[in-house]
N, C-alpha and C. Protein backbone atom coordinates (compact mmCIF):
# COMPACT_ATOMS: atom_id res chain seq x y z
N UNK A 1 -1.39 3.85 19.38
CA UNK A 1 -2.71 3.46 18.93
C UNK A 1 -2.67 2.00 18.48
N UNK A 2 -3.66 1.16 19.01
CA UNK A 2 -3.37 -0.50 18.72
C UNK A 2 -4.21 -0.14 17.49
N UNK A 3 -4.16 -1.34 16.65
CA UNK A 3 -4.39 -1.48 15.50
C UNK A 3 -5.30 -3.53 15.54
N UNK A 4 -7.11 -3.09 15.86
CA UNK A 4 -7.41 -4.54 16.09
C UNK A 4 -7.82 -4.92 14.50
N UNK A 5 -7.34 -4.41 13.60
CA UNK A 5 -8.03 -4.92 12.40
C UNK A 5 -7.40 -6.78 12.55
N UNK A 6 -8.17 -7.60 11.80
CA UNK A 6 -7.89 -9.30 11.36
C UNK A 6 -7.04 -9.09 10.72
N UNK A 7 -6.05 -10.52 10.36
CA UNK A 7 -4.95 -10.53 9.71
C UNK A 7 -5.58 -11.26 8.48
N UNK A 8 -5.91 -10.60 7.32
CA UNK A 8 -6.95 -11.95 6.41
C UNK A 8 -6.19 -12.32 5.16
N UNK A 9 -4.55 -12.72 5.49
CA UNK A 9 -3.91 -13.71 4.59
C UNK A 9 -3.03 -14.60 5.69
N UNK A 10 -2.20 -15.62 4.76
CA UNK A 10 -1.72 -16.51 5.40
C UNK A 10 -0.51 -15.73 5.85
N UNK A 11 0.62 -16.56 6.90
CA UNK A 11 1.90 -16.14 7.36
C UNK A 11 2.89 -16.05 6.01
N UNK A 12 2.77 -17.13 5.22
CA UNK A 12 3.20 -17.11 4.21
C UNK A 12 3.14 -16.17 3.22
N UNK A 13 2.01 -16.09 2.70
CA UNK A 13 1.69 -14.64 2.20
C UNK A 13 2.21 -13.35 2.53
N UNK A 14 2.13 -13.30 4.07
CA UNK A 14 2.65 -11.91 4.19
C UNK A 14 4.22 -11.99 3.97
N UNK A 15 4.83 -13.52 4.73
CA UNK A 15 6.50 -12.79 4.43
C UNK A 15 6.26 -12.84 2.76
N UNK A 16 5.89 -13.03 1.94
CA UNK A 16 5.71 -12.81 0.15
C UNK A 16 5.96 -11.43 0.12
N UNK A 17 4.39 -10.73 0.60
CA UNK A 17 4.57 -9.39 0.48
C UNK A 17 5.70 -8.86 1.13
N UNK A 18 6.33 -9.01 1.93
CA UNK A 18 7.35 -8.36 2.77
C UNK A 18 8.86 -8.18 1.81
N UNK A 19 9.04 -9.38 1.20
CA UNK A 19 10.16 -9.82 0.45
C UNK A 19 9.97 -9.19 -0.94
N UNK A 20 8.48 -9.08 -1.54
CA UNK A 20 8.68 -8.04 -2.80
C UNK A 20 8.71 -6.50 -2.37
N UNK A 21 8.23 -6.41 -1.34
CA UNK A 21 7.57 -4.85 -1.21
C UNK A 21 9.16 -4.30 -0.78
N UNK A 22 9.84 -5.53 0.45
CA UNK A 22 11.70 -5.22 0.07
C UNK A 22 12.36 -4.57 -1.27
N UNK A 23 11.72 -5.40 -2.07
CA UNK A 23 13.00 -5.23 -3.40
C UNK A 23 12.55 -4.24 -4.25
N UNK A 24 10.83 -3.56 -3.95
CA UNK A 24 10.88 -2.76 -5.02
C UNK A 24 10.70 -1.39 -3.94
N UNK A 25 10.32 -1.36 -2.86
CA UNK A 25 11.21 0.24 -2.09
C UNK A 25 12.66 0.54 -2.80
N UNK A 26 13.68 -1.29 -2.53
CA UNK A 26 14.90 -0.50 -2.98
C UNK A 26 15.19 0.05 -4.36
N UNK A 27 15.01 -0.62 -5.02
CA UNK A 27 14.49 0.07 -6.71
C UNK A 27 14.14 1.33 -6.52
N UNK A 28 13.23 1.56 -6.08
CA UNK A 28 12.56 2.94 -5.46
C UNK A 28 13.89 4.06 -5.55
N UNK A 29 14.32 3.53 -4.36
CA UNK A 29 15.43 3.68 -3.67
C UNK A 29 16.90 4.07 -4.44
N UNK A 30 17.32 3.47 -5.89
CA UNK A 30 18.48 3.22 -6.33
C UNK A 30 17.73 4.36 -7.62
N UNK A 31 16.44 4.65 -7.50
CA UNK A 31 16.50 5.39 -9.07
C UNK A 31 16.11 6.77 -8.52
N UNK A 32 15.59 7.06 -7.27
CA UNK A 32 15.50 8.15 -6.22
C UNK A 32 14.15 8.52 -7.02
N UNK A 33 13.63 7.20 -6.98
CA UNK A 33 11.40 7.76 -6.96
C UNK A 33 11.10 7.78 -5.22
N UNK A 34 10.63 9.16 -4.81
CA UNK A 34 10.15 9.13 -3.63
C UNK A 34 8.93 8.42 -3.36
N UNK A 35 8.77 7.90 -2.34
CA UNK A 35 7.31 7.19 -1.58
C UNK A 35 5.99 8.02 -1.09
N UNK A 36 5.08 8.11 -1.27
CA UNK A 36 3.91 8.95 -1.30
C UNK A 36 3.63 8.68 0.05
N UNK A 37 4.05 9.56 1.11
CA UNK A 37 3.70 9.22 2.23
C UNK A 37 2.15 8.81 2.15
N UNK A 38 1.09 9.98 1.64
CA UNK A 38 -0.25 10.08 1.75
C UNK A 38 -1.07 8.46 1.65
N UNK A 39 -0.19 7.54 0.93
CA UNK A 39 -0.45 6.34 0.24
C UNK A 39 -0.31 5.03 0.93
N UNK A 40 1.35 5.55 1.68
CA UNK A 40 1.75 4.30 2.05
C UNK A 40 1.39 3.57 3.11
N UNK A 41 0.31 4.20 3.86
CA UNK A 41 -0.21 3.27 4.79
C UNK A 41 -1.26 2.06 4.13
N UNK A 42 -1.61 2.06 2.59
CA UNK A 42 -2.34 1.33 2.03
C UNK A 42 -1.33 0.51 1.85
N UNK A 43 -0.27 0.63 1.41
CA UNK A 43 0.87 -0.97 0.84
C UNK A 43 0.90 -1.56 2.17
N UNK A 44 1.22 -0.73 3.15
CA UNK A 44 1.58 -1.31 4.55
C UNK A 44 0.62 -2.08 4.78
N UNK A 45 -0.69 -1.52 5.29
CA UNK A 45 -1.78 -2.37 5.28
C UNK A 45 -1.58 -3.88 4.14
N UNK A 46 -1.41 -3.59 3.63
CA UNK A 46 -1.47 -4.65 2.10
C UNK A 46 -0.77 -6.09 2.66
N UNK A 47 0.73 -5.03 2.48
CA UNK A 47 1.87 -6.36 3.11
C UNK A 47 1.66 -6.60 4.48
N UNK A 48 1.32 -6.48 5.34
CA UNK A 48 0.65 -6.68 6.67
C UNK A 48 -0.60 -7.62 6.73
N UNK A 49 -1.01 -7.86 5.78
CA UNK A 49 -2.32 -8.60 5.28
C UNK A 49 -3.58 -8.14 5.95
N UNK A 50 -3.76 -6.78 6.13
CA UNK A 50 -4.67 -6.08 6.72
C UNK A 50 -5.82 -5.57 5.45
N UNK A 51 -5.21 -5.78 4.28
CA UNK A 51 -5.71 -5.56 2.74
C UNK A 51 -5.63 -7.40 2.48
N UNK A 52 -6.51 -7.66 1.91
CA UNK A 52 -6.70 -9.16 1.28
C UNK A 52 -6.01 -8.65 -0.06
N UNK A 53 -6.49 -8.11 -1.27
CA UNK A 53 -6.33 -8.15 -2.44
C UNK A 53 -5.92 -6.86 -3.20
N UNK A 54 -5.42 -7.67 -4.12
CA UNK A 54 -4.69 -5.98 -4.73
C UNK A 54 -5.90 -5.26 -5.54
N UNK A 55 -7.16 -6.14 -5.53
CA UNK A 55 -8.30 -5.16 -6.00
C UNK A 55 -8.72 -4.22 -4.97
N UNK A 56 -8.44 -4.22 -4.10
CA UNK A 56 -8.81 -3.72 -2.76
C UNK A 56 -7.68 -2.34 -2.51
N UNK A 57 -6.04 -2.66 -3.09
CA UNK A 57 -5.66 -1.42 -2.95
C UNK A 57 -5.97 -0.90 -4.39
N UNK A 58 -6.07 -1.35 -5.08
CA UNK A 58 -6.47 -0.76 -6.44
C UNK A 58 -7.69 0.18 -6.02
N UNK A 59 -9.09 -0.06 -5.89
CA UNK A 59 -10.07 0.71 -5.23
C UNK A 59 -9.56 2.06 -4.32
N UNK A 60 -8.88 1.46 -3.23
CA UNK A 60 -8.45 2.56 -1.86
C UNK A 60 -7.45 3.51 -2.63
N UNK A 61 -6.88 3.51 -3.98
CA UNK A 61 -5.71 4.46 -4.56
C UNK A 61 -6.61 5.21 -5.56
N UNK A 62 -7.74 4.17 -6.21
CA UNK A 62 -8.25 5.14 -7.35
C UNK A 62 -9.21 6.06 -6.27
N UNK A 63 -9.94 6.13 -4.98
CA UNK A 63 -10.30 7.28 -3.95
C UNK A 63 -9.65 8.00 -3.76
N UNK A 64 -8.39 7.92 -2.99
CA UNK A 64 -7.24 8.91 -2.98
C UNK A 64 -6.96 9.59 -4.20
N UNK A 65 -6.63 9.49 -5.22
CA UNK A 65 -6.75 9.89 -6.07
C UNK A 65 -7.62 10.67 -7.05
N UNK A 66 -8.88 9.97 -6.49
CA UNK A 66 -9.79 10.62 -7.57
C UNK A 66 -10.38 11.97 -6.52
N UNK A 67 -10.14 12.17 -5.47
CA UNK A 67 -9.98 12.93 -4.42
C UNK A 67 -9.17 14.19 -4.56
N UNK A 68 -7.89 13.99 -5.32
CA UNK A 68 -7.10 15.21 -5.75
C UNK A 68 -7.38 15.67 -6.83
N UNK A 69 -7.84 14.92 -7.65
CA UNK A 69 -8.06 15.17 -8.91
C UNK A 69 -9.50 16.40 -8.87
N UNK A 70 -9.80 15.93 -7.76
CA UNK A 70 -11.43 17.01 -7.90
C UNK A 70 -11.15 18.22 -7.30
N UNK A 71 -10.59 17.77 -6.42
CA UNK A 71 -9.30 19.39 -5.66
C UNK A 71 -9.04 20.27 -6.83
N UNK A 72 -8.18 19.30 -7.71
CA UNK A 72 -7.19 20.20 -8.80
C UNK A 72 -7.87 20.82 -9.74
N UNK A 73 -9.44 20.25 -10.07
CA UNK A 73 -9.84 21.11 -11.06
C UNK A 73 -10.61 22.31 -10.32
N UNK A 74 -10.60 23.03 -11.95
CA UNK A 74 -10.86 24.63 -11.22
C UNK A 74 -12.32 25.02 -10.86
């Protein structure tokens, strides 16, 4: 499946995101916090610069979220 979304940060920017989103998977990684599959196509998007702003995944996580939360109650 191609993927035509715009790229709406700089080259720079993204290797940024690439190089933190590196170091804190491995963190992740070294303290054995698993990755929310359900989620992670939003960071991806993010560091991919397919997301402009972290208000933007902030928004797309509090949906997901507020999504289970209405599930969970009784």
């Amino acid at each position: 499946m191609s993927d035509d979304r715009p790229i709406l940060v700089s080259e720079a920017e993204i290797a940024k995101r690439r190089r933190i989103t590196a170091d804190t998977l491995a963190s992740f990684a070294v303290d054995n916090i698993p990755v929310n599959p359900e989620t992670q196509y939003i960071f991806d998007d993010f560091v991919e610069g397919k997301i402009a702003t972290n208000a933007e995944v902030k928004a797309l996580l509090h949906d997901h979220y507020s999504k289970i939360a209405k599930l969970s109650k009784p």
